[in-house]
N, C-alpha and C. Protein backbone atom coordinates (compact mmCIF):
# COMPACT_ATOMS: atom_id res chain seq x y z
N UNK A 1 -94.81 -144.87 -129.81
CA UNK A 1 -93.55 -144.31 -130.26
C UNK A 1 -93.78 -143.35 -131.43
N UNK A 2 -94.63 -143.81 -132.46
CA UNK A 2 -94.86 -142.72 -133.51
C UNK A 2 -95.64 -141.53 -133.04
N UNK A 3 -96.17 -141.48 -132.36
CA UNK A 3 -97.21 -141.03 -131.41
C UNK A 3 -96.43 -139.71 -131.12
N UNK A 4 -95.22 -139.98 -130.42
CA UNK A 4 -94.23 -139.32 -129.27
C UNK A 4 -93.42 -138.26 -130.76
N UNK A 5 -93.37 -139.01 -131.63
CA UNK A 5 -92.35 -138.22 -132.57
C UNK A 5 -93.41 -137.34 -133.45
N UNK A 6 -94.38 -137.87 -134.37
CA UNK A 6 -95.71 -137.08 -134.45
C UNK A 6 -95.38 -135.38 -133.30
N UNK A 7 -95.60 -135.68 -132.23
CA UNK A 7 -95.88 -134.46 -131.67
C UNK A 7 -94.62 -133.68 -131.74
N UNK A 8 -93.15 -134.40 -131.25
CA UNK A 8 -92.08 -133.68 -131.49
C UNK A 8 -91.98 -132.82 -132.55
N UNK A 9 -92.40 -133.50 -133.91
CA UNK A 9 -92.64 -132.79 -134.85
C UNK A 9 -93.23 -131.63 -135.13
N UNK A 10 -94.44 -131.41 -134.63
CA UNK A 10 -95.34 -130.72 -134.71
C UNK A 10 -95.22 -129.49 -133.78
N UNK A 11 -94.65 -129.67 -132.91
CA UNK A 11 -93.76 -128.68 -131.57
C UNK A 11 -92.92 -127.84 -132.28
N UNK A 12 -91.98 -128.84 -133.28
CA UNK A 12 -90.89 -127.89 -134.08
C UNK A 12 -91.45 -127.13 -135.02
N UNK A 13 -92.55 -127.51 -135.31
CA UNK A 13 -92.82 -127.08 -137.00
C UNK A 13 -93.93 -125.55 -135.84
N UNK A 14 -94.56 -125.73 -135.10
CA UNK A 14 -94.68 -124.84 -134.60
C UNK A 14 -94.03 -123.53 -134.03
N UNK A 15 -92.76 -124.10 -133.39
CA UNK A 15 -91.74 -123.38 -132.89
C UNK A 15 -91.62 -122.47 -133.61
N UNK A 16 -90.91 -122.93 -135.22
CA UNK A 16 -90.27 -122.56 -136.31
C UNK A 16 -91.02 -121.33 -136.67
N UNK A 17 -92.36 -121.31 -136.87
CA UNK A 17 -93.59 -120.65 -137.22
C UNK A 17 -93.25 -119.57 -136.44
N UNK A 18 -93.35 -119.44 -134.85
CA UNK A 18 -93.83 -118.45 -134.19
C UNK A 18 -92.27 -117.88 -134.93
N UNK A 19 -91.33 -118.57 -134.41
CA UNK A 19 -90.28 -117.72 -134.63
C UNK A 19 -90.19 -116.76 -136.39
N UNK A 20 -90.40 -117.53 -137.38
CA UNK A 20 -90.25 -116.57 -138.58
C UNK A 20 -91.57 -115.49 -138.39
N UNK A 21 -92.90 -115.98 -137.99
CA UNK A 21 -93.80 -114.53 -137.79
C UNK A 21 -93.23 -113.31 -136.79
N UNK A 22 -92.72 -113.98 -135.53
CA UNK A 22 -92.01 -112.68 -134.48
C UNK A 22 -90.81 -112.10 -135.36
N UNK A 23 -90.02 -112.40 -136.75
CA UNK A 23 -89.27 -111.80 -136.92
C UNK A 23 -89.97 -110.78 -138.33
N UNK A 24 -90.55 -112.05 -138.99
CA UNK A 24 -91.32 -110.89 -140.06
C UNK A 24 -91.75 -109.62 -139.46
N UNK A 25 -92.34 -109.64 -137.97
CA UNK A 25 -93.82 -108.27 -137.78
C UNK A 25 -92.86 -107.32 -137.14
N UNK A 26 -91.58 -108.22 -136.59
CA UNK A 26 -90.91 -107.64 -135.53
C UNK A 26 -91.67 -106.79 -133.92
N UNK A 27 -92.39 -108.05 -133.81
CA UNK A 27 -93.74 -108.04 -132.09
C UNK A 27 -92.36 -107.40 -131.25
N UNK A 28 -91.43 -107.95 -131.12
CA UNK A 28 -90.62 -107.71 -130.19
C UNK A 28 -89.61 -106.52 -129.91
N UNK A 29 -89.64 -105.35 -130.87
CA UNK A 29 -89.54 -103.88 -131.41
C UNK A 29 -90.62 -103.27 -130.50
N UNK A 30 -91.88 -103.50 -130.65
CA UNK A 30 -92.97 -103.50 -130.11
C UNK A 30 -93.10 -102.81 -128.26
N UNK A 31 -92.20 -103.08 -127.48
CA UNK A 31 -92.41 -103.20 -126.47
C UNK A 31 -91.22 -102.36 -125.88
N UNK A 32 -90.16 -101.91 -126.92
CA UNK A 32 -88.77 -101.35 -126.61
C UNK A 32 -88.87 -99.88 -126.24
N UNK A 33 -88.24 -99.29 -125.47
CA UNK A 33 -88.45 -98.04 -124.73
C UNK A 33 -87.63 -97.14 -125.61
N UNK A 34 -88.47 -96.19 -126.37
CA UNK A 34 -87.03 -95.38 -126.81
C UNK A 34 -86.93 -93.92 -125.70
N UNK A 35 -85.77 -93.64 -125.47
CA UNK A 35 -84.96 -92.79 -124.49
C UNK A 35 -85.64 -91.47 -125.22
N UNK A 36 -85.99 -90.78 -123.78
CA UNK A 36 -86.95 -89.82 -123.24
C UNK A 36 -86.19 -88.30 -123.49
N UNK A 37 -86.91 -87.04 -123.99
CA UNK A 37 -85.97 -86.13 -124.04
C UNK A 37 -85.79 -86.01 -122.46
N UNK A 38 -84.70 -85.22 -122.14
CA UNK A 38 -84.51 -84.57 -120.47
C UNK A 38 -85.71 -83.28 -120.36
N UNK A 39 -86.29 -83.49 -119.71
CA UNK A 39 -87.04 -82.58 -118.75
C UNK A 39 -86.97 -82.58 -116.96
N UNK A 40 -87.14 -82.06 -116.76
CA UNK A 40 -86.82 -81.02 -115.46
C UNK A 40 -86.74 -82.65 -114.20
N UNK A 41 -87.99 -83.52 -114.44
CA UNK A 41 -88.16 -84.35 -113.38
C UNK A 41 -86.64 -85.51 -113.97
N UNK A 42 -86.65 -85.81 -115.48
CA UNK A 42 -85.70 -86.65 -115.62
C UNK A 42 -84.35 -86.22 -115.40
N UNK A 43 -84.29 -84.51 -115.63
CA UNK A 43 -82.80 -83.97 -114.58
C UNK A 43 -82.75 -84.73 -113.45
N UNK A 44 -83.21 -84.13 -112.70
CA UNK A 44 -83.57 -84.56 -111.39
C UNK A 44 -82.73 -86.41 -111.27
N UNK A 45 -82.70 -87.41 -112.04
CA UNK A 45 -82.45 -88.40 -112.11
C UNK A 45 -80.85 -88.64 -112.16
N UNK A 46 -80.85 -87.30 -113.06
CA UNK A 46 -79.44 -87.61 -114.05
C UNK A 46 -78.27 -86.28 -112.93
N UNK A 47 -78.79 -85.69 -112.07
CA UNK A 47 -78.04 -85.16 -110.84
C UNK A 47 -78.02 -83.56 -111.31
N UNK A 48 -78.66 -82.97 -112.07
CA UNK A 48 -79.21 -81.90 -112.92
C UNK A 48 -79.82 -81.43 -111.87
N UNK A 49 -79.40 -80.03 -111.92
CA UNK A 49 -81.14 -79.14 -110.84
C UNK A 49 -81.11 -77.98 -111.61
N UNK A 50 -82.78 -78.54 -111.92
CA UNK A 50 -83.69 -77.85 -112.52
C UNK A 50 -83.89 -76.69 -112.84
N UNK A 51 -83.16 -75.83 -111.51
CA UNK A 51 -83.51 -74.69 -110.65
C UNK A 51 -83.07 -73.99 -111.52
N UNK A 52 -81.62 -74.49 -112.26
CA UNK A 52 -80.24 -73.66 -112.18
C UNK A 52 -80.66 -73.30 -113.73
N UNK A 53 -80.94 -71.71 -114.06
CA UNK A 53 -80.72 -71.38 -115.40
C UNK A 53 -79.28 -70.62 -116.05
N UNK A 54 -79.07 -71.20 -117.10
CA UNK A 54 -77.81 -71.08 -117.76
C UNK A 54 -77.91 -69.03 -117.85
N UNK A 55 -77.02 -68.64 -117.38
CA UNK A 55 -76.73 -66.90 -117.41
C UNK A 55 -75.96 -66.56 -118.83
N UNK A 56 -75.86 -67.86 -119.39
CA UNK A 56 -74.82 -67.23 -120.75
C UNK A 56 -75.83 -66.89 -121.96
């Protein structure tokens, strides 16, 4: 039984850990996509053609 709570413990106190280091370094910023300028292929996505140059 002490055994079982021992580890519970030690799970939390771990938990706790990862969680305040992932917020200190901010790992999870890390991996976030920031939005792309438009170029010709990402027109293409957004219903844009490429082709078409502005006459003004």
């Amino acid at each position: 039984m002490e055994q079982s709570i021992a580890i519970a413990l030690s799970v939390i106190v771990v938990y706790t850990a990862v969680l305040l280091i992932g917020k200190r370094f901010k790992l999870s910023s890390r991996y976030e996509r920031a939005p792309r300028a438009l170029n010709s292929w990402s027109a293409l996505d957004k219903g844009i053609d490429p082709t078409d140059r502005d006459s003004a």
